[in-house]
C-alpha atoms as a PDB file:
ATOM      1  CA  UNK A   1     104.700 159.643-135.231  1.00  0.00           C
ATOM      2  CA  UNK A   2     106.277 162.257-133.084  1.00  0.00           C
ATOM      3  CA  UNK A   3     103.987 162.592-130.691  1.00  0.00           C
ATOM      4  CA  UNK A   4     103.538 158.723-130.742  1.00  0.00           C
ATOM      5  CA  UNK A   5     107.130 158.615-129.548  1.00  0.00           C
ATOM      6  CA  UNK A   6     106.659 160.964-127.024  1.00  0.00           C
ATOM      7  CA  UNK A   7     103.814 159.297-125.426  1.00  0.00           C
ATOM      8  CA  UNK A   8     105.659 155.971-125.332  1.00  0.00           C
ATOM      9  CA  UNK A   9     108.616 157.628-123.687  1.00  0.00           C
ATOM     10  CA  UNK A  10     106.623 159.410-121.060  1.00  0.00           C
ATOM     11  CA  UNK A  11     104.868 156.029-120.525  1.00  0.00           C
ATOM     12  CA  UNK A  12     108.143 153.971-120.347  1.00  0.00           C
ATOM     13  CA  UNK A  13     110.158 156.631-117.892  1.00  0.00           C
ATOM     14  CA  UNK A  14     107.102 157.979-115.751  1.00  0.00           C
ATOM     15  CA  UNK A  15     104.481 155.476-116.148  1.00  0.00           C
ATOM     16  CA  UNK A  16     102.103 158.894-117.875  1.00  0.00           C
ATOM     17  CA  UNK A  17      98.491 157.467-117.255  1.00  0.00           C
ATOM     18  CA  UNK A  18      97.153 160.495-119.530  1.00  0.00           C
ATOM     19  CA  UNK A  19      99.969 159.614-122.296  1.00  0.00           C
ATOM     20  CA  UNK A  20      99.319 155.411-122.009  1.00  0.00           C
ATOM     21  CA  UNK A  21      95.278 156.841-122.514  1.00  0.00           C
ATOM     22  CA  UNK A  22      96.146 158.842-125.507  1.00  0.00           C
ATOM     23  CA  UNK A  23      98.500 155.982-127.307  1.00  0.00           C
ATOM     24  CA  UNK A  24      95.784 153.179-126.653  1.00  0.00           C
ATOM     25  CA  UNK A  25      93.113 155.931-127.748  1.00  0.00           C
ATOM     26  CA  UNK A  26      95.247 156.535-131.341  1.00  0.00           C
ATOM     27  CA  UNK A  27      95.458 152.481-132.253  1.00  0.00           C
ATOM     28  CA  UNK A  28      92.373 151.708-130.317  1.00  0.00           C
ATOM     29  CA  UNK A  29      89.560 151.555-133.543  1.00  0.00           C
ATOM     30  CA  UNK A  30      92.456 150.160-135.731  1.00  0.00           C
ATOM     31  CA  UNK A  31      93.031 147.160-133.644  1.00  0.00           C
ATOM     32  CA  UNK A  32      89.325 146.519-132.634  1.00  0.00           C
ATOM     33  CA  UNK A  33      88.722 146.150-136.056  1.00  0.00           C
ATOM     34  CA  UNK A  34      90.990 143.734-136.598  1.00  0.00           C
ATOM     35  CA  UNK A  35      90.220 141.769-133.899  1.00  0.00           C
ATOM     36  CA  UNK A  36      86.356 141.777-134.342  1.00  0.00           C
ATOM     37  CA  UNK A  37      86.709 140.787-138.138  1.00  0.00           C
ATOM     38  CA  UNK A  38      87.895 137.624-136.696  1.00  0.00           C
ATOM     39  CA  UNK A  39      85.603 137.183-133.723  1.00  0.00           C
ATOM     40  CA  UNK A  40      82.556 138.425-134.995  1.00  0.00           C
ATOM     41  CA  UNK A  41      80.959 138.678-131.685  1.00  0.00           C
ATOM     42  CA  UNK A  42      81.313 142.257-130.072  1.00  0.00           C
ATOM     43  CA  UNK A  43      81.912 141.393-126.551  1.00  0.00           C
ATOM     44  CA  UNK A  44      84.126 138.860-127.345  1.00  0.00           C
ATOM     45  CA  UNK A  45      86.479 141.735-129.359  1.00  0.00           C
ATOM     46  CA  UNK A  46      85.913 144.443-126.726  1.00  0.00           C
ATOM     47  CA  UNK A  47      87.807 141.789-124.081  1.00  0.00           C
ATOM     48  CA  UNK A  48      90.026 140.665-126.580  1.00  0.00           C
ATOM     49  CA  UNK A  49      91.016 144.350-127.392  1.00  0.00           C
ATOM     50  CA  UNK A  50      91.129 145.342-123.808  1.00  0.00           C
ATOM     51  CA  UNK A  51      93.560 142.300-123.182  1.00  0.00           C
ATOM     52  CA  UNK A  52      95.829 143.168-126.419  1.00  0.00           C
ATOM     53  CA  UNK A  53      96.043 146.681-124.910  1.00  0.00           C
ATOM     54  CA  UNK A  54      96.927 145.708-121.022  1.00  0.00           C
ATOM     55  CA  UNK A  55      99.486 143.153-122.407  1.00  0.00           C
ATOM     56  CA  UNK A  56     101.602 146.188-124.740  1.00  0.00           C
ATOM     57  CA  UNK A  57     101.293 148.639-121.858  1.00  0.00           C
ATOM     58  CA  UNK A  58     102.710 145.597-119.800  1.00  0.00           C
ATOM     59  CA  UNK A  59     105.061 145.227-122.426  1.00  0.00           C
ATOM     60  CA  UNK A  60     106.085 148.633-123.185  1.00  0.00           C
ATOM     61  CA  UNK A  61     108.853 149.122-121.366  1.00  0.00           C
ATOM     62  CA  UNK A  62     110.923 146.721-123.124  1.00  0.00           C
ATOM     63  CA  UNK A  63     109.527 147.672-126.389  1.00  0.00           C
ATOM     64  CA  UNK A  64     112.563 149.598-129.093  1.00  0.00           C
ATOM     65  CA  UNK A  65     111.374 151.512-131.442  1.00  0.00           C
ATOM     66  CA  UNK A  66     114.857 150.739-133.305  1.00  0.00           C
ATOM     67  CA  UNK A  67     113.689 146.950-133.788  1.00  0.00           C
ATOM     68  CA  UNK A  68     110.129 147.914-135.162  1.00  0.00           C
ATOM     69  CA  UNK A  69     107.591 150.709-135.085  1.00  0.00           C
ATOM     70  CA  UNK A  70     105.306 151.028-132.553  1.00  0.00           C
ATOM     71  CA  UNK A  71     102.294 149.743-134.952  1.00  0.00           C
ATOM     72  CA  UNK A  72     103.885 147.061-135.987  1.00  0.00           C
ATOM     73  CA  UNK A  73     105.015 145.655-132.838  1.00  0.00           C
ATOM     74  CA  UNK A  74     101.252 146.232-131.568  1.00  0.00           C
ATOM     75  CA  UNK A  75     100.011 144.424-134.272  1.00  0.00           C
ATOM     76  CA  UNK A  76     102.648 141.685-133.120  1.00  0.00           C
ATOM     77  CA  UNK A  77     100.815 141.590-129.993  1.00  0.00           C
ATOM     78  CA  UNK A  78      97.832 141.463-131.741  1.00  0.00           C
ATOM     79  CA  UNK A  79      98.013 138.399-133.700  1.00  0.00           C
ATOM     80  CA  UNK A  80      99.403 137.014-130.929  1.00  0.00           C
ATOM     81  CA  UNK A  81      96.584 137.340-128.893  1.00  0.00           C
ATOM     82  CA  UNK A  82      94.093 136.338-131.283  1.00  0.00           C
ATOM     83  CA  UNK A  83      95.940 132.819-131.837  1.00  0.00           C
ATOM     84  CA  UNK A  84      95.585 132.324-128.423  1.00  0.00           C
ATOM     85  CA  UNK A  85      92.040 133.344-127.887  1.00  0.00           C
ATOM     86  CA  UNK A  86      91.115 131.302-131.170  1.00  0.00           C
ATOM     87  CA  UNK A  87      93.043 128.499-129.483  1.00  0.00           C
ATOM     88  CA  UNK A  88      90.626 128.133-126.411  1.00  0.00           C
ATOM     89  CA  UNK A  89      87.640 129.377-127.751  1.00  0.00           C
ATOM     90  CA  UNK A  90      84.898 126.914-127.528  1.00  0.00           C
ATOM     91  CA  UNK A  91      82.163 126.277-130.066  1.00  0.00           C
ATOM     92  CA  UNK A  92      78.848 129.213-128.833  1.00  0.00           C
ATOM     93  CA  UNK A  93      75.418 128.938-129.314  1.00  0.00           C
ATOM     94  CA  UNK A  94      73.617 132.311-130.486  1.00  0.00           C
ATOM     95  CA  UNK A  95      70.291 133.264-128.604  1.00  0.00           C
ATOM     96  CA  UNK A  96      67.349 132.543-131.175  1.00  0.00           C
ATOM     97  CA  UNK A  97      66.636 136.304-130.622  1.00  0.00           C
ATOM     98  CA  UNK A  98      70.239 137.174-131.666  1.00  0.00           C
ATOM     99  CA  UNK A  99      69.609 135.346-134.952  1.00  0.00           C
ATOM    100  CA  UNK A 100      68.937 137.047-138.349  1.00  0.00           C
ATOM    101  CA  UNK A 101      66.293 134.831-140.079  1.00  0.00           C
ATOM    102  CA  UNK A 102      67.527 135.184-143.796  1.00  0.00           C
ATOM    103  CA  UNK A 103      65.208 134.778-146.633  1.00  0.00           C
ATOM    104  CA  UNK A 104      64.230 130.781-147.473  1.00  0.00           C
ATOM    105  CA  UNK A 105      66.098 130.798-150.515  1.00  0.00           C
ATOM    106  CA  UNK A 106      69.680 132.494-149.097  1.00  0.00           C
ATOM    107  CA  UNK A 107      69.431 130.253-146.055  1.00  0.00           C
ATOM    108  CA  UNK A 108      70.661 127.012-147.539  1.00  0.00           C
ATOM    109  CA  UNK A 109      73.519 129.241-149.241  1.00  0.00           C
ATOM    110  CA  UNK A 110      74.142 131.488-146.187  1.00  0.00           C
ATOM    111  CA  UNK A 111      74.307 127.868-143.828  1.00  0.00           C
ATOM    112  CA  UNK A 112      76.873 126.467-145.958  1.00  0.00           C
ATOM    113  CA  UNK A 113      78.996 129.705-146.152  1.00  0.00           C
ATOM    114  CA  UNK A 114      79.064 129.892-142.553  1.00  0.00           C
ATOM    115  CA  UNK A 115      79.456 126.110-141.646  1.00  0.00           C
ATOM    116  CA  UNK A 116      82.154 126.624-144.575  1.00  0.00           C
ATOM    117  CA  UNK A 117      83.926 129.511-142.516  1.00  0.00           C
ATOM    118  CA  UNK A 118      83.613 127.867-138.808  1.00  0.00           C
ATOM    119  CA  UNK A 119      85.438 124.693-140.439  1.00  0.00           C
ATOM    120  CA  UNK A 120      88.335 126.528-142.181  1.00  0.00           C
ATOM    121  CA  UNK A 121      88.440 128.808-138.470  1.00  0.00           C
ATOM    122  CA  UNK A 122      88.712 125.074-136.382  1.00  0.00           C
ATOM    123  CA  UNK A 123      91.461 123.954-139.274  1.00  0.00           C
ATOM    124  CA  UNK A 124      93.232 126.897-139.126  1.00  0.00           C
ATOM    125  CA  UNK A 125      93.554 126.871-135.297  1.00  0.00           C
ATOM    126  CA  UNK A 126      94.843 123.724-135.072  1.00  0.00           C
ATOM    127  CA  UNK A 127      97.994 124.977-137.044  1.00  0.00           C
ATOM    128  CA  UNK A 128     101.677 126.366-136.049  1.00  0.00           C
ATOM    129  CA  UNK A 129     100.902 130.101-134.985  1.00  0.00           C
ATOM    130  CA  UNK A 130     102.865 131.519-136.910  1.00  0.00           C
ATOM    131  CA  UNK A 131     101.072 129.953-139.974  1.00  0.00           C
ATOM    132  CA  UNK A 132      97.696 131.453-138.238  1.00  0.00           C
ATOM    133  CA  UNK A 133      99.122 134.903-137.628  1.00  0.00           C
ATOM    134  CA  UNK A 134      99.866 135.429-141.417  1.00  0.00           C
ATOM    135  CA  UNK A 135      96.963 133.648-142.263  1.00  0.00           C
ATOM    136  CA  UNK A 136      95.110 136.067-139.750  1.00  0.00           C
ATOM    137  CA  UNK A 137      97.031 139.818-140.531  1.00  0.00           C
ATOM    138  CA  UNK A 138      96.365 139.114-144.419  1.00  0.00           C
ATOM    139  CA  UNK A 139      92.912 137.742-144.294  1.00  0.00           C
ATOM    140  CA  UNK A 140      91.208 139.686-141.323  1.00  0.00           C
ATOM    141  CA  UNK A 141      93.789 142.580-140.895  1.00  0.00           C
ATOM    142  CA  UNK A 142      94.006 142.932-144.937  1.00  0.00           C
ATOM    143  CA  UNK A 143      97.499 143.980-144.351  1.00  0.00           C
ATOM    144  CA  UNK A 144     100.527 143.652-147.338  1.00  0.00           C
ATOM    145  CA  UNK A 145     102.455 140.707-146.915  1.00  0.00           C
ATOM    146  CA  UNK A 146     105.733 143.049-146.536  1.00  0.00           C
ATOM    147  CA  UNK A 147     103.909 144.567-143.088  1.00  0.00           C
ATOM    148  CA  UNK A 148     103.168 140.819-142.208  1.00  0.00           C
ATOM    149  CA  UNK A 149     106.734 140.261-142.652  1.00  0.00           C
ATOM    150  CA  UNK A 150     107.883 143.431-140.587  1.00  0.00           C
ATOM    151  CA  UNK A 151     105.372 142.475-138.013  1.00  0.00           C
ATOM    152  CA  UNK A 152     105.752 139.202-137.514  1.00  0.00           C
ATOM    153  CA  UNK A 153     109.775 139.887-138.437  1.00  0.00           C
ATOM    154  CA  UNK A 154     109.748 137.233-141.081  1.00  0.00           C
ATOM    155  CA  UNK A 155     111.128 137.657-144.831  1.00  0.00           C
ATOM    156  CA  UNK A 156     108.307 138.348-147.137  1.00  0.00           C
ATOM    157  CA  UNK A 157     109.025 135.185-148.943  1.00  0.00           C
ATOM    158  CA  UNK A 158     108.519 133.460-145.952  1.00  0.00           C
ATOM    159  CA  UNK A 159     105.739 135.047-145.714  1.00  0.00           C
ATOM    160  CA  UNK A 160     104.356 134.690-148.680  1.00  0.00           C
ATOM    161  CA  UNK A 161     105.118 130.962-149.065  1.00  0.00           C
ATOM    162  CA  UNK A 162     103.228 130.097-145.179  1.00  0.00           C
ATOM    163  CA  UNK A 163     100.152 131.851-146.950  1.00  0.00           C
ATOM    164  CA  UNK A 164      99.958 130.530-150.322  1.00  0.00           C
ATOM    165  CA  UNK A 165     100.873 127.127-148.864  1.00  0.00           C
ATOM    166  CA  UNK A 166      98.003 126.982-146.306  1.00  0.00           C
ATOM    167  CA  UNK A 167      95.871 128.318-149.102  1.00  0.00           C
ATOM    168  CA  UNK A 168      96.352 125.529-151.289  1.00  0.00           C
ATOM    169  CA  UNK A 169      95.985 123.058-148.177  1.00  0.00           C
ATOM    170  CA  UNK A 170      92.768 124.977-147.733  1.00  0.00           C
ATOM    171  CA  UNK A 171      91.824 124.556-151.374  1.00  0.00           C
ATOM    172  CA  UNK A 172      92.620 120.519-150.864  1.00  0.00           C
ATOM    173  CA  UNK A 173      90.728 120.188-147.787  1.00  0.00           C
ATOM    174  CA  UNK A 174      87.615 122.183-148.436  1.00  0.00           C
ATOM    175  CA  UNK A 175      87.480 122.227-152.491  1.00  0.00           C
ATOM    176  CA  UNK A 176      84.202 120.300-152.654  1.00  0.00           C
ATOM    177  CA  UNK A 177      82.239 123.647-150.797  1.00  0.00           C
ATOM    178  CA  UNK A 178      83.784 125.856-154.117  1.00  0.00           C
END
């Protein structure tokens, strides 16, 4: 955490290449993960990564560590991002060669899990972004709601309520695939 502050001050006073490298380095895997959890296409989270990085280092020098932790505000970014990427993604065909033929008997399940998924993704998208980024941080992230609050700088109730509300709308629209 030290050293994470130090980085971020060399980076906001002397524009430190070599600290910016070593801050992006330390969150890097963290916030790849995230982001490809919700993607599930490599590339796709390699450029969305990149571009959540370039936008905080962009960002950094109005960033204050007294209004949230560097993590947190990252992870801000983060959600941020991925609303918007979800936003103008368009529907992608895999190569044939790219697909995993599954066993005759898990195919019908495994279609119907992913059709499942891709619908809930296009509902979810088409909702308030703030809904989507708690929806996002607790499903993909698997953060607490009280870091989805501090990240998103929401109460927890609030929080909690957007979640457990879009959940049961979920439940409503999709119950029949249960």
């Amino acid at each position: 955490m030290e050293q994470e502050s130090k980085w971020i001050r060399a980076i906001q006073k002397h524009g430190s290449r070599s600290a910016a490298d070593r801050l992006v380095r330390s969150y890097y895997d963290e916030i790849y993960v995230f982001v490809y959890r919700q993607t599930g296409c490599k590339e796709d989270a390699l450029d969305l990564t990149q571009g959540i990085f370039m936008a905080a280092l962009r960002s950094l020098p109005s960033y204050d560590r007294r209004k949230a932790s560097f993590r947190t505000w990252l992870y801000r970014i983060a959600a941020n991002k991925v609303v918007d990427a979800r936003r103008r993604a368009r529907a992608r065909m895999a190569p044939l060669e790219d697909v995993d033929v599954p066993a005759p008997e898990d195919f019908s399940a495994q279609v119907r899990s992913k059709m499942l998924l891709e619908q809930i993704e296009a509902y979810v998208s088409t909702l308030d972004p703030q809904v989507q980024a708690v929806f996002r941080l607790h499903l993909y992230g698997e953060k607490p709601f009280p870091e989805i609050a501090e990240i998103l700088g929401q109460t927890e109730s609030a929080v909690k309520f957007q979640y457990y509300r879009l959940r049961d709308r979920l439940r409503k629209e999709f119950g029949p695939y249960e």
